[in-house]
Protein backbone atom coordinates (compact mmCIF):
# COMPACT_ATOMS: atom_id res chain seq x y z
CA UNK A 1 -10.10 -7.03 4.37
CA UNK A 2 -10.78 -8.54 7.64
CA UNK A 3 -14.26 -9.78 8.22
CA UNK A 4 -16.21 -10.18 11.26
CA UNK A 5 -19.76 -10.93 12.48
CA UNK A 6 -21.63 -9.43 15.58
CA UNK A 7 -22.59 -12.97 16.44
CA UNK A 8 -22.28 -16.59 15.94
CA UNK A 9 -25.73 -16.73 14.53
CA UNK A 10 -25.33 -14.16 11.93
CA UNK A 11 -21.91 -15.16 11.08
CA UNK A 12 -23.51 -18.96 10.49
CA UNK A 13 -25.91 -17.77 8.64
CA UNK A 14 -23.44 -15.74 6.47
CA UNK A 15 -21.34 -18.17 5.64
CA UNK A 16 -23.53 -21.17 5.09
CA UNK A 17 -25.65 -20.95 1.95
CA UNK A 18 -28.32 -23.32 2.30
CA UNK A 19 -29.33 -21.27 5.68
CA UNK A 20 -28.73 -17.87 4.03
CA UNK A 21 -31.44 -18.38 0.95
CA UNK A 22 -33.40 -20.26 3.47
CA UNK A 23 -33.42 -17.13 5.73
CA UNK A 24 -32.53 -13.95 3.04
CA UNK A 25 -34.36 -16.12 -0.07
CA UNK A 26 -32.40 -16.49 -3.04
CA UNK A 27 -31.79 -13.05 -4.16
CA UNK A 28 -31.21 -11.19 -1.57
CA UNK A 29 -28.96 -14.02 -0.27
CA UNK A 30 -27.23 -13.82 -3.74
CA UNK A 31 -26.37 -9.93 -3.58
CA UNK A 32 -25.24 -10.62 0.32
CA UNK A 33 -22.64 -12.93 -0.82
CA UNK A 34 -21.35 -11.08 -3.51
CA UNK A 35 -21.31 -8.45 -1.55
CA UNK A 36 -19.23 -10.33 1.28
CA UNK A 37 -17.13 -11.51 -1.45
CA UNK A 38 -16.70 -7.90 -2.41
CA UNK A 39 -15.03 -7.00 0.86
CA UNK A 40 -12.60 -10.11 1.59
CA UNK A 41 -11.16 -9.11 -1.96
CA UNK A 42 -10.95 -5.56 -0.36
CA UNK A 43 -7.61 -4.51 0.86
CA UNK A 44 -9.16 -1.38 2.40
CA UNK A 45 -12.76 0.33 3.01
CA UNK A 46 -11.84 3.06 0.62
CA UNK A 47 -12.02 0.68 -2.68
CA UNK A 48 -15.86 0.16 -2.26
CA UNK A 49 -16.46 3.01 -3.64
CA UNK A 50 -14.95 2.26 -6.55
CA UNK A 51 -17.88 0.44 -7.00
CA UNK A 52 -20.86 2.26 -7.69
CA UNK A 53 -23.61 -0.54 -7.36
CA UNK A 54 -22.66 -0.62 -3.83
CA UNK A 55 -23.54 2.87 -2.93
CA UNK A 56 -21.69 2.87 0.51
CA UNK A 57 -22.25 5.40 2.68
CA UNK A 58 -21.98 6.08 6.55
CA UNK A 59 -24.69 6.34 8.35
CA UNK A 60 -26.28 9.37 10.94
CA UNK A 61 -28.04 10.10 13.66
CA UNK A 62 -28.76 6.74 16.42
CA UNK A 63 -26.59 4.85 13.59
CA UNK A 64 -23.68 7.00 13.97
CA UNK A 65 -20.42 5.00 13.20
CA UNK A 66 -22.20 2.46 11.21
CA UNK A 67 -21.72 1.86 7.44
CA UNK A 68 -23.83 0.43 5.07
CA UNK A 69 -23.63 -0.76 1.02
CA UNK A 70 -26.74 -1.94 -0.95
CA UNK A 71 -28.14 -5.35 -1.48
CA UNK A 72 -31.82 -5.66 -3.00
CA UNK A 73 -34.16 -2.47 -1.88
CA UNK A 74 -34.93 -1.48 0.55
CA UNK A 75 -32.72 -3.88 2.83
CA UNK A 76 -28.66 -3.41 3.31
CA UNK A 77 -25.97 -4.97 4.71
CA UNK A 78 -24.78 -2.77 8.08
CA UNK A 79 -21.47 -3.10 9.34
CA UNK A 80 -18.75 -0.60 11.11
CA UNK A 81 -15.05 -0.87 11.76
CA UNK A 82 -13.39 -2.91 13.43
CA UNK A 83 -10.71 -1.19 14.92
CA UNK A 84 -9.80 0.17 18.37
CA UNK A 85 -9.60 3.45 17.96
CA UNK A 86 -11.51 4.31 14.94
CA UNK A 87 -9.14 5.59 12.15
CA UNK A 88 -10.13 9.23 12.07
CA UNK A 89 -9.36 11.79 9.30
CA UNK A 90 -8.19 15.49 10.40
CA UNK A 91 -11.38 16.74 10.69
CA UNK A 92 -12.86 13.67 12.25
CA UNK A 93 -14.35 12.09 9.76
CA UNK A 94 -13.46 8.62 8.62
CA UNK A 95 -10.59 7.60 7.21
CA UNK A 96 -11.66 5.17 4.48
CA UNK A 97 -8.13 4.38 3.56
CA UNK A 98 -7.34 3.17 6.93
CA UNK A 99 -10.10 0.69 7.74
CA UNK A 100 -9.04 -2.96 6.90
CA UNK A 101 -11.24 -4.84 9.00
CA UNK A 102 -14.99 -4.68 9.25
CA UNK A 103 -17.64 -6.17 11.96
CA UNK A 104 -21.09 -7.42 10.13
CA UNK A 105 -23.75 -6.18 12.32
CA UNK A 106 -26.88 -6.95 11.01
CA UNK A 107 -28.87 -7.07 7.32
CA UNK A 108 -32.23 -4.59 7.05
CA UNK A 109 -33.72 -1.60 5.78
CA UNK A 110 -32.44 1.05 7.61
CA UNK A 111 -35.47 3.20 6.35
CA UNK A 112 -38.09 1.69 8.83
């Protein structure tokens, strides 16, 4: 799977350790790599959730189109396709099977 980053910040401080644990800490920056490793291995959206530990889910209401998958509670790693248009099932939901490329937007508890 394709990965991409909202920003040049966030994708530095993705894919740069020492700045991740300085900025995440150690666990959570642990679980986000892991996690990013996860989805590079990925050949489409759909296999996430073959793992369970993940718990992937779209999400509603203002963050309509966004995804998100688990790292330490309560904060998660958002993203959303990256794809022009958005691979749509029949009945408009989205087709997981379809999505090979993902944009990082952002790690933090959706629940605030």
């Amino acid at each position: 799977m394709d990965i991409d980053f909202l920003d040049k910040k966030l994708g530095k401080q993705c894919n740069e350790q020492a700045l991740l644990v300085r900025k995440q800490g150690a666990h959570r920056a642990k679980l986000l790599r892991r996690r990013l490793d996860e989805f590079a291995a990925l050949d489409t959206l759909e296999e996430i959730r073959l793992l369970p530990q993940a718990r992937c889910h779209e999400l509603v209401k203002n963050r309509a189109g966004q995804l998100s998958v688990d790292l330490d509670h309560p904060y998660r790693l958002i993203f959303e396709p990256a794809h022009d248009p958005i691979p749509r099932n029949v009945d408009g939901g989205l087709d997981w099977k379809q999505v090979t490329a993902i944009l990082i937007i952002g790690i933090e508890d959706t629940h605030e």
